[in-house]
Protein backbone atom coordinates (compact mmCIF):
# COMPACT_ATOMS: atom_id res chain seq x y z
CA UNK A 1 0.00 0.00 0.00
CA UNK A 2 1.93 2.93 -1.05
CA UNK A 3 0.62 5.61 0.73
CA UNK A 4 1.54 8.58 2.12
CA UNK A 5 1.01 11.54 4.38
CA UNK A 6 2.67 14.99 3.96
CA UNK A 7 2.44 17.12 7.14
CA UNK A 8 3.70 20.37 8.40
CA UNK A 9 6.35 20.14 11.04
CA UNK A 10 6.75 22.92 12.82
CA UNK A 11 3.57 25.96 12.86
CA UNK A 12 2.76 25.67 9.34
CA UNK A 13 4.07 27.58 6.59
CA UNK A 14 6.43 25.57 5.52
CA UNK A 15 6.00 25.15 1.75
CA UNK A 16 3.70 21.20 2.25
CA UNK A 17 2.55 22.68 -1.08
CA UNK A 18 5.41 22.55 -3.10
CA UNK A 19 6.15 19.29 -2.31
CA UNK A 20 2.74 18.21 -2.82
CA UNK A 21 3.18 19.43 -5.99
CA UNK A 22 6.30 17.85 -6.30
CA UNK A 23 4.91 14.16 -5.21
CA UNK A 24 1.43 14.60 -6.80
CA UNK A 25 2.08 13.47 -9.89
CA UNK A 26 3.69 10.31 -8.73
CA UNK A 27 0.28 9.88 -6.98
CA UNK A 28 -3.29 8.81 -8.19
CA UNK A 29 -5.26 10.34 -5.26
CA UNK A 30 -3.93 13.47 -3.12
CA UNK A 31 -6.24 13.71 -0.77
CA UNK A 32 -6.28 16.94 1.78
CA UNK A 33 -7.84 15.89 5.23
CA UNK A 34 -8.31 18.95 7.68
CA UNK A 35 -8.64 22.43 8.04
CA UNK A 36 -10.30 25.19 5.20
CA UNK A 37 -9.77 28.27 3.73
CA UNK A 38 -7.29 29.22 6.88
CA UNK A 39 -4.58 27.50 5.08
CA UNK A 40 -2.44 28.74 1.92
CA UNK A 41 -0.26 26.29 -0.39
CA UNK A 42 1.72 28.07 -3.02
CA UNK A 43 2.87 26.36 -5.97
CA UNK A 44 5.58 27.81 -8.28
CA UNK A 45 5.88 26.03 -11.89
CA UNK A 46 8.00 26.97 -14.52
CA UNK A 47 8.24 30.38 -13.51
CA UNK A 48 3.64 30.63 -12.63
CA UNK A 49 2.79 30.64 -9.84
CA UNK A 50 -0.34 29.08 -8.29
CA UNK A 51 -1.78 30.07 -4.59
CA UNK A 52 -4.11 26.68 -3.32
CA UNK A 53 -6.53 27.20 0.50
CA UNK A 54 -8.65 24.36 -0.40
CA UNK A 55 -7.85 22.36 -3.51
CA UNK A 56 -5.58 19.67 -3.05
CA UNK A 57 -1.91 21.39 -4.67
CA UNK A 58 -1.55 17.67 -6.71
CA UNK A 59 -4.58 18.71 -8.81
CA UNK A 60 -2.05 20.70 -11.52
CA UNK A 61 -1.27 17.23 -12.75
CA UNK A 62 -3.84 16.20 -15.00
CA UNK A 63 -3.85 12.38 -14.39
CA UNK A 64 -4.44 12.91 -10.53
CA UNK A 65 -7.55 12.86 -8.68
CA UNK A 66 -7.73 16.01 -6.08
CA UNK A 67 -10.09 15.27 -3.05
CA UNK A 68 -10.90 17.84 -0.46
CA UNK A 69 -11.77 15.48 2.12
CA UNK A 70 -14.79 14.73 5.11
CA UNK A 71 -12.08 15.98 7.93
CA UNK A 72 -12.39 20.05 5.74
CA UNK A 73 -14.72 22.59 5.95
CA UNK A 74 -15.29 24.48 3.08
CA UNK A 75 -16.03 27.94 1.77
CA UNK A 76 -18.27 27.65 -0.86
CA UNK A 77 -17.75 30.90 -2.64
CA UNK A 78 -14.22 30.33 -1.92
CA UNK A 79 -13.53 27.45 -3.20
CA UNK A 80 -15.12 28.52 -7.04
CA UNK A 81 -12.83 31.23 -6.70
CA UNK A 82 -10.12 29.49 -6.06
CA UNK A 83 -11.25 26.75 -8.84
CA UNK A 84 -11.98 29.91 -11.80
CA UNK A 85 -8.19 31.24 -10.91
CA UNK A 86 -7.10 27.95 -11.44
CA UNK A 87 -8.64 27.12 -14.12
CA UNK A 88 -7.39 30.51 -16.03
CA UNK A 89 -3.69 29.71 -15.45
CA UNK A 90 -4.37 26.20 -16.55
CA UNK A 91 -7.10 25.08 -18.27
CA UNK A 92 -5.96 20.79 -17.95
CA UNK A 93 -6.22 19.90 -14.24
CA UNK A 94 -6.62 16.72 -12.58
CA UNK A 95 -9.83 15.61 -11.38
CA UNK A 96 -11.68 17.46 -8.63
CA UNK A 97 -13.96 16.01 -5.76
CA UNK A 98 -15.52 17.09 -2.70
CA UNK A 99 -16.64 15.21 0.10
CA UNK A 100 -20.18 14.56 1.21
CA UNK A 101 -19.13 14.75 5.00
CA UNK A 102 -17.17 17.99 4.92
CA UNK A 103 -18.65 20.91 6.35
CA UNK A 104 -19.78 24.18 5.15
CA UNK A 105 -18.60 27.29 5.79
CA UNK A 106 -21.44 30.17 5.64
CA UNK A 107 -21.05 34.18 6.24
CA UNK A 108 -22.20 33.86 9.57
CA UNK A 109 -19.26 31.71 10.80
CA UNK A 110 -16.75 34.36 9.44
CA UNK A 111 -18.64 36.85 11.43
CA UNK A 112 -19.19 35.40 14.66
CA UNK A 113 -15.05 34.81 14.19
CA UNK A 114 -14.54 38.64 13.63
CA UNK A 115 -16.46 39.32 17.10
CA UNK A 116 -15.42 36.50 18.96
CA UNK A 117 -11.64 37.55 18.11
CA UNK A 118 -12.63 41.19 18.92
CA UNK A 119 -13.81 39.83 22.39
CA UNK A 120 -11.21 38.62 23.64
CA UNK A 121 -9.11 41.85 23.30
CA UNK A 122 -5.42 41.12 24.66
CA UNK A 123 -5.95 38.00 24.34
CA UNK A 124 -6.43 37.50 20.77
CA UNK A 125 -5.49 34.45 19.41
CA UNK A 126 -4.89 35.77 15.81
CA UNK A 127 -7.58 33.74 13.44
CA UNK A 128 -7.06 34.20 10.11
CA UNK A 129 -11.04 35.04 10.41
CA UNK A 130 -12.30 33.39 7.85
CA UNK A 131 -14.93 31.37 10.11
CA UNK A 132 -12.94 27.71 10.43
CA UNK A 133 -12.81 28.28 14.07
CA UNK A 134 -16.76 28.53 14.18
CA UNK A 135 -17.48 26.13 11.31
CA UNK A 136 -15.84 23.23 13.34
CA UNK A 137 -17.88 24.42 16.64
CA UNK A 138 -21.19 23.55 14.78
CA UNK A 139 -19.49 20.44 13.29
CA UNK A 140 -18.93 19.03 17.48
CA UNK A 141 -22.26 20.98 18.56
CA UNK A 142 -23.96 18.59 15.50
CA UNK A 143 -25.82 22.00 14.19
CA UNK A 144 -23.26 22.14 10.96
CA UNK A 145 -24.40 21.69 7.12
CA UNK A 146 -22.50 18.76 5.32
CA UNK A 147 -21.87 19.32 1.89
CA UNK A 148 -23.91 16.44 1.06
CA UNK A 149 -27.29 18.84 2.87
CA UNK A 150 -25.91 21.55 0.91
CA UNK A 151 -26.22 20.20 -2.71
CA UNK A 152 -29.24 18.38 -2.21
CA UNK A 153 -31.90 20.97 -2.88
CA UNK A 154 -34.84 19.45 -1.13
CA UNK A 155 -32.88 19.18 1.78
CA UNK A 156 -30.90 22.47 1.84
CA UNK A 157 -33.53 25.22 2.50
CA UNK A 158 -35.11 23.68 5.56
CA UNK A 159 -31.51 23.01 7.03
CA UNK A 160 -30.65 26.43 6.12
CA UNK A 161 -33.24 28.07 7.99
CA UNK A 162 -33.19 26.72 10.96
CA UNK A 163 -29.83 27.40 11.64
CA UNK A 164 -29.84 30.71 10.36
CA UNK A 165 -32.65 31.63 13.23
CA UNK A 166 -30.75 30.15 15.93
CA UNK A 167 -27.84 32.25 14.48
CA UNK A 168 -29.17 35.16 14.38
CA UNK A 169 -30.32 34.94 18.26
CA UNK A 170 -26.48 34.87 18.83
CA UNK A 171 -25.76 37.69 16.52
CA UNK A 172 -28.47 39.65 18.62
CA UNK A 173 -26.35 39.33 22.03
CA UNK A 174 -23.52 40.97 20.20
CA UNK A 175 -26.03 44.20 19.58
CA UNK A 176 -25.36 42.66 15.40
CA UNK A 177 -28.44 42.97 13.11
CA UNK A 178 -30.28 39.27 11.19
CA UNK A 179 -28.62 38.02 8.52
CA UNK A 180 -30.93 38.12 5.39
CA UNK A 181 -31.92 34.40 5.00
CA UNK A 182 -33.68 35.00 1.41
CA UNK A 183 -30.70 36.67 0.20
CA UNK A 184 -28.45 34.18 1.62
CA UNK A 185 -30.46 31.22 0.20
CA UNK A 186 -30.59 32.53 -3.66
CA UNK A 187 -26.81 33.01 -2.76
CA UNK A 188 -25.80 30.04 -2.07
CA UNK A 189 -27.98 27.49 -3.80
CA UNK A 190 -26.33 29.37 -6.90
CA UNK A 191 -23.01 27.95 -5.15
CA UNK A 192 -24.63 25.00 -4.48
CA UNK A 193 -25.80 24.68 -8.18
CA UNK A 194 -22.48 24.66 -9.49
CA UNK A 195 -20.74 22.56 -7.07
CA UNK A 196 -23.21 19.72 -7.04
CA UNK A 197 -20.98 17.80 -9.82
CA UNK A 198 -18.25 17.44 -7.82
CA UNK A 199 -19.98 16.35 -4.36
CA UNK A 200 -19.33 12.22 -3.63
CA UNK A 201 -19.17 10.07 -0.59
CA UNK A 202 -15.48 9.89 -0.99
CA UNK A 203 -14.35 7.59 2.33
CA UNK A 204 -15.08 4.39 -0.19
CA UNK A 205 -12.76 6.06 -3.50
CA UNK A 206 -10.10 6.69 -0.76
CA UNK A 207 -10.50 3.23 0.58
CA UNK A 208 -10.61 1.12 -2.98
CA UNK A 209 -7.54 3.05 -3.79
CA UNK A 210 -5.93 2.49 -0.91
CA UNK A 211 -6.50 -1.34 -0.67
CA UNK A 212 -6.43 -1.42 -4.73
CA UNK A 213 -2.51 -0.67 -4.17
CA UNK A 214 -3.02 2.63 -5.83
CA UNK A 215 -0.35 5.62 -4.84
CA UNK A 216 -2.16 7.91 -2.32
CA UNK A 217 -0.96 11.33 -1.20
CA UNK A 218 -2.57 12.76 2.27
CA UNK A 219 -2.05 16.19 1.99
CA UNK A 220 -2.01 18.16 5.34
CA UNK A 221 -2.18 22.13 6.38
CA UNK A 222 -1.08 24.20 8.96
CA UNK A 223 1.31 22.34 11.17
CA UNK A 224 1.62 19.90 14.08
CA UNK A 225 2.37 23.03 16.72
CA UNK A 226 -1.00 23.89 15.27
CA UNK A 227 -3.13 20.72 16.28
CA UNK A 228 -6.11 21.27 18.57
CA UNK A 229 -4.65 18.70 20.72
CA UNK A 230 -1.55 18.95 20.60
CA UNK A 231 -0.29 22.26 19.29
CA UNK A 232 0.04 24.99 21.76
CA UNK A 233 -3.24 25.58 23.05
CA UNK A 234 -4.93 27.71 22.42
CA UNK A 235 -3.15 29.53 19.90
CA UNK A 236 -3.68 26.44 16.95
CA UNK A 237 -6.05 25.81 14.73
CA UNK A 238 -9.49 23.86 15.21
CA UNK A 239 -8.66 20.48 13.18
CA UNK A 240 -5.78 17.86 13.47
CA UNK A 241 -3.07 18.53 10.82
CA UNK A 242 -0.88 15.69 11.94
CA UNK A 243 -0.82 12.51 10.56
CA UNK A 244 -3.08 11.22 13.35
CA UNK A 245 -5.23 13.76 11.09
CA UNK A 246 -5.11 12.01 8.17
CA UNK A 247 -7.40 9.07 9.47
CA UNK A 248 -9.50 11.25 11.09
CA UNK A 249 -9.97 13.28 8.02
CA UNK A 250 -10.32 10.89 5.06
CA UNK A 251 -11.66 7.58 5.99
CA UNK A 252 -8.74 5.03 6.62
CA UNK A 253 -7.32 3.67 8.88
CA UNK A 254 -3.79 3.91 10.77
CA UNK A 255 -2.68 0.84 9.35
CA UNK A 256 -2.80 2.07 6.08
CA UNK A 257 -0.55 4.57 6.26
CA UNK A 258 3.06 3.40 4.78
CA UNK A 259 4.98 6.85 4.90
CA UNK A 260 4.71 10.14 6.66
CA UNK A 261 6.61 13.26 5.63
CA UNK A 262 7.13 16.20 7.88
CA UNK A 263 8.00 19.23 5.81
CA UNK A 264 10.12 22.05 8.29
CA UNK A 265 11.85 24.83 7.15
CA UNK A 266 15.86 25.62 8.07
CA UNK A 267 14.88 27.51 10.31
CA UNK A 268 11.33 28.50 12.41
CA UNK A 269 8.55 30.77 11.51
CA UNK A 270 4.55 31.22 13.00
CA UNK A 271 2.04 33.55 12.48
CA UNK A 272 -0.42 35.06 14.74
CA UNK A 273 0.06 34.82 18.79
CA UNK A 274 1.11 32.17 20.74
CA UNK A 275 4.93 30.86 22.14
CA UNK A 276 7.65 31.04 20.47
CA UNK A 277 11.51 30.52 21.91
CA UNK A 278 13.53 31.11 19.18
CA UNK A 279 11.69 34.18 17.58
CA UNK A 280 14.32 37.13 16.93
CA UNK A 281 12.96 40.10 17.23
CA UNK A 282 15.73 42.05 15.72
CA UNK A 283 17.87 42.77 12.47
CA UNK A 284 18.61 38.47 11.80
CA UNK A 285 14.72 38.19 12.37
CA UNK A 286 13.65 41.44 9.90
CA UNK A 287 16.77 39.62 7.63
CA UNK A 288 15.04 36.40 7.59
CA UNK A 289 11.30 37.69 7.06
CA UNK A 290 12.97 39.83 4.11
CA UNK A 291 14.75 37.38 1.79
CA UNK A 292 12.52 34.47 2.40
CA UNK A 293 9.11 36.45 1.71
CA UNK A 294 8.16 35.67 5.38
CA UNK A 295 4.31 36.25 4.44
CA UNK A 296 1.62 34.69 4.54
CA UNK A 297 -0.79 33.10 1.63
CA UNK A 298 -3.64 33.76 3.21
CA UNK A 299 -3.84 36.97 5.16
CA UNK A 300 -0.52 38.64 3.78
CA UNK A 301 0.40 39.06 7.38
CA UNK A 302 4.52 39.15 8.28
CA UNK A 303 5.70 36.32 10.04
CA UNK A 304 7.38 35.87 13.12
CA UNK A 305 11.28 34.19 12.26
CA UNK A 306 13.31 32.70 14.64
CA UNK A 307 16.04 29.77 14.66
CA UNK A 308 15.36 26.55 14.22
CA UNK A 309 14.11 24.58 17.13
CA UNK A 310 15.49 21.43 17.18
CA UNK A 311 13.87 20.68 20.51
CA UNK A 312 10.01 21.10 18.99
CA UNK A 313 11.12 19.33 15.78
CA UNK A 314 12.05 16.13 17.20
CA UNK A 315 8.63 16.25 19.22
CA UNK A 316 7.17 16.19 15.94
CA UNK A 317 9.08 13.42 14.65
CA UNK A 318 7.75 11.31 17.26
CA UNK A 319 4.65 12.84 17.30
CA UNK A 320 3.71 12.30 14.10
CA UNK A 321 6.19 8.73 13.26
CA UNK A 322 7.65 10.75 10.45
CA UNK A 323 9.81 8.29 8.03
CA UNK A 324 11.71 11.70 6.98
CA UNK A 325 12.42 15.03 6.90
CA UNK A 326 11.70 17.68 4.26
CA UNK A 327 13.95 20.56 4.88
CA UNK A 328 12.76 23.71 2.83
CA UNK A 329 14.39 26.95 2.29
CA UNK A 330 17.73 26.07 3.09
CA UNK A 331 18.77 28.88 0.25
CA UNK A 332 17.36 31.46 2.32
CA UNK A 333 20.04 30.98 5.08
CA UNK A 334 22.99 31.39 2.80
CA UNK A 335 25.42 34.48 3.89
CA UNK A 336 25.15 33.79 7.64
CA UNK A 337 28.79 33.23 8.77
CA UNK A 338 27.59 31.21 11.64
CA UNK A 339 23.58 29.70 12.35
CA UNK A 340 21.97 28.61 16.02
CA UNK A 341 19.67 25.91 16.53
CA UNK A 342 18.35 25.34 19.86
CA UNK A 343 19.11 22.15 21.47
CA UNK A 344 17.31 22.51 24.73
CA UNK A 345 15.31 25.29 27.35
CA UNK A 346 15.83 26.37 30.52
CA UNK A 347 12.67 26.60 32.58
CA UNK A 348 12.91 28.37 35.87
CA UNK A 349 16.57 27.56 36.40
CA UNK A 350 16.45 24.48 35.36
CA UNK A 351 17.32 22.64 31.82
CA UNK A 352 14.81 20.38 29.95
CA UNK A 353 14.87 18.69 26.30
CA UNK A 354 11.36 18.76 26.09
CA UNK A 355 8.30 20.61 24.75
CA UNK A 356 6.27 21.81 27.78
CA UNK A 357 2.40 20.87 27.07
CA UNK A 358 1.74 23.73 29.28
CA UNK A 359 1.49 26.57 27.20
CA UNK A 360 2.07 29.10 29.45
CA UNK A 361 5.24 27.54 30.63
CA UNK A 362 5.87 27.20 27.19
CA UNK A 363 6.09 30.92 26.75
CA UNK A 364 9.03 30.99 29.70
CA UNK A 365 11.23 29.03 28.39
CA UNK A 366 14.80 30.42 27.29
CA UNK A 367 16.45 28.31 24.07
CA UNK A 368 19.87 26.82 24.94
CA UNK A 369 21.52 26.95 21.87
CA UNK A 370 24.18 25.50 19.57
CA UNK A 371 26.12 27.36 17.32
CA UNK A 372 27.14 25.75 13.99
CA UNK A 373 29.50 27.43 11.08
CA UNK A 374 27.00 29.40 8.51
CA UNK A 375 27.36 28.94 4.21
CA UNK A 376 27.31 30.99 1.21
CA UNK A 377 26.66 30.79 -2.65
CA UNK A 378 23.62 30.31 -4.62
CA UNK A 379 21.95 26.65 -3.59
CA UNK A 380 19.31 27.33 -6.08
CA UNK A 381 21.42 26.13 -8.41
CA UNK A 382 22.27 22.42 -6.51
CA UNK A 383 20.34 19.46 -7.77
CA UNK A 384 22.11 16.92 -5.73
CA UNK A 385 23.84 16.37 -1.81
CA UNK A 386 27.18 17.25 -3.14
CA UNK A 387 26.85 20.45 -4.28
CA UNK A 388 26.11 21.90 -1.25
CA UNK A 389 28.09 23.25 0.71
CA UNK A 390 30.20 21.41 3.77
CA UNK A 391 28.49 23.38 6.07
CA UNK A 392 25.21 23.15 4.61
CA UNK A 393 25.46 19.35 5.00
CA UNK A 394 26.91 19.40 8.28
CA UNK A 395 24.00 21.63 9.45
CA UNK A 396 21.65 18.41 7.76
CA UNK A 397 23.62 15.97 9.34
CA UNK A 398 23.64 17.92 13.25
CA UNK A 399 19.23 17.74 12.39
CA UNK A 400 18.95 13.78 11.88
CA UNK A 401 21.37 13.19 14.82
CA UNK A 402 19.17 15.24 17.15
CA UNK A 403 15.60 14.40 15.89
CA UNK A 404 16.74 10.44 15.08
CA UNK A 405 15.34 11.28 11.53
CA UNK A 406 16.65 11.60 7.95
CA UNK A 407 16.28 14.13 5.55
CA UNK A 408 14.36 12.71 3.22
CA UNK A 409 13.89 15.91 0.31
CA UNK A 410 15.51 18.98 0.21
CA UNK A 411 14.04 22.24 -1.12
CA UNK A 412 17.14 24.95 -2.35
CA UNK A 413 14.25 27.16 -3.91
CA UNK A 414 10.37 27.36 -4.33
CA UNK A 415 10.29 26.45 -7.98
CA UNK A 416 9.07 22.69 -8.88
CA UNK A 417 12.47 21.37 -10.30
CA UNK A 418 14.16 23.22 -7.03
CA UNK A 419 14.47 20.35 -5.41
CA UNK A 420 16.78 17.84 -4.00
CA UNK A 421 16.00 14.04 -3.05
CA UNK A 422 18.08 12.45 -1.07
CA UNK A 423 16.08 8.95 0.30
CA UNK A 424 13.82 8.12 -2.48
CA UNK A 425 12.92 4.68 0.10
CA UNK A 426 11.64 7.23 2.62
CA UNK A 427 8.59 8.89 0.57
CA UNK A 428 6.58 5.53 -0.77
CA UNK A 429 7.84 2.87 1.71
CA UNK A 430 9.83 0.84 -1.19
């Protein structure tokens, strides 16, 4: 069963899309398994680039099936958006389908994340407010709208309605006025209309793939310090984007997963609030955030850069039973004569080697770290190990003797062919 699961390492943001891209056409199925319109994936392709929040990134190669699976909730204006741009850049893509069991993401989610953000004043959690937070709150409180309700048009009204009144009750405690429910109906039964086609019960086309041998990409977003579990809560998301995730999110089960993939960047980077050890807040950080375009798909906000954490990366390795690494943007820390990677904390006086699952301990900890000798040159231009520099592969090496886990790919640059791999073994189990 070749199948595996890409999944961000560290907070996200740590270009799963290009190697998605990179994989998917080795794949039959790339399946994406949590999280909506929060997420960005961009794609860069002889020289066009492509910008993904809810299609699958593998659906730019025409033979491959793109799923945006149950374990999603989706934007339905969104996501035709997001299909037209597509579609204008490159009119052959690969086949598109939408689970039944995702959920729906209407205008009053994004809304009630707007005030509920605005509510909790200093202690904002920084949402990307585009209602996923909410959306998965009436997925648990079993008041959500499945894709499957949506489409169907003698079940969608009456669905509709109902939650729109109960709504628009909590909309009144804010001091907000009703949302329009005949306006919102003709809106989005046109959606509905046009997104029917693609709509499936998708858990048994993962499945017969799956068990039919067939090469199956999960394809994750944000990160693992993201999970609702265990990320650092609260500031994460309101899915699973580890590989735990992936079962949750598509229909299979653990056993079936033959590979996992965590994708982490050189060095350490997280938007919105929450912990952070390593962040630099000074002219390396500003550096950093400069030359590697530090921000982000969706909101266009600047991210927070720090030095790579070698303590939270090997959590994730074990964490998520990565096979390998993916280490992107490697290119971006050329020119530093010398590059730190922390290697442990103190907390209150005293040295650990772990991640705290208290957050707010979390936030106290000071980053003991290890200095190693910086490189310089263009890596953009390397296609294999040994034309990178000594340093650069020492700094690879120092990573899979800490975390206990190869490099599997390398990424020198965020074009397609940019790319290095190193344990072919590691990505399909052969």
């Amino acid at each position: 069963m070749p199948t595996l699961v890409i999944v961000g390492a560290q907070w996200g943001d740590e270009a799963k899309g290009k190697l998605v891209d990179v994989l998917g056409g080795e794949a039959e199925l790339v399946v994406r398994y949590s999280g909506g319109n929060n997420a960005g994936h961009t794609v860069i392709t002889g020289g066009q680039e492509f910008k993904f929040h809810l299609i699958p990134a593998g659906i730019l190669h025409r033979d491959t099936t793109a799923i945006v699976g149950s374990g999603m909730v989706v934007c339905p204006k969104g996501l035709l958006e997001e299909l037209d741009r597509t579609l204008a850049q490159k009119s052959e893509l690969g086949t598109l389908i939408i689970s039944s069991a995702a959920h729906v993401v209407f205008p009053y989610h994004r809304m009630l994340d707007s005030l509920e953000e605005e509510a909790r004043g200093n202690n904002r959690i920084g949402t990307t407010s585009r209602g996923i937070g909410p959306a998965y709150q009436d997925k648990v409180a079993r008041i959500g709208i499945r894709m499957g309700e949506f489409v169907d048009p003698n079940v969608f009204p009456a669905r509709f309605a109902e939650v729109v009144k109960v709504k628009n009750q909590l909309l009144a405690m804010f001091g907000k006025d009703p949302l329009d429910l005949d306006a919102l109906l003709e809106e989005y039964t046109a959606y509905a209309e046009r997104l029917r086609p693609y709509v499936k019960d998708t858990d048994p086309i993962v499945q017969d793939a799956v068990y039919g041998g067939k090469r199956v990409l999960f394809e994750g977003a944000q990160g693992t310090f993201l999970d609702l579990d265990s990320g650092t809560y609260p500031y994460v998301t309101s899915s699973h984007p580890t590989t735990g995730g992936a079962c949750l999110g598509t229909g299979i089960g653990p056993r079936m997963i033959d590979s996992a993939l965590g994708v982490c960047k050189a060095y350490t980077t997280r938007v919105g609030a929450g912990p952070f050890p390593t962040e630099l807040l000074d002219d390396v950080g500003e550096w950093i955030r400069q030359h590697g375009k530090e921000y982000g798909t969706t909101t266009g906000r600047g991210r927070r850069c720090g030095w790579l954490d070698l303590v939270m990366l090997r959590h994730s390795c074990r964490l998520n039973s990565l096979s390998g690494l993916v280490v992107t943007r490697l290119d971006i820390l050329s020119g530093f004569e010398t590059v730190k990677v922390a290697t442990g904390y103190k907390l209150d006086g005293e040295e650990i080697n772990y991640v705290p699952t208290n957050t707010f301990d979390f936030e106290r900890v000071e980053p003991i770290y290890t200095e190693l000798k910086g490189w310089s040159g263009d890596l953009r231009k390397c296609r294999k190990l040994e034309d990178l520099p000594v340093e650069t592969r020492a700094y690879l090496d120092f990573m899979e003797e800490y975390t206990q886990t190869p490099p599997a790919i390398l990424s020198v640059g965020p074009d397609r062919d940019e790319t290095i791999v190193l344990r072919p073994d590691l990505i399909w189990g052969a």
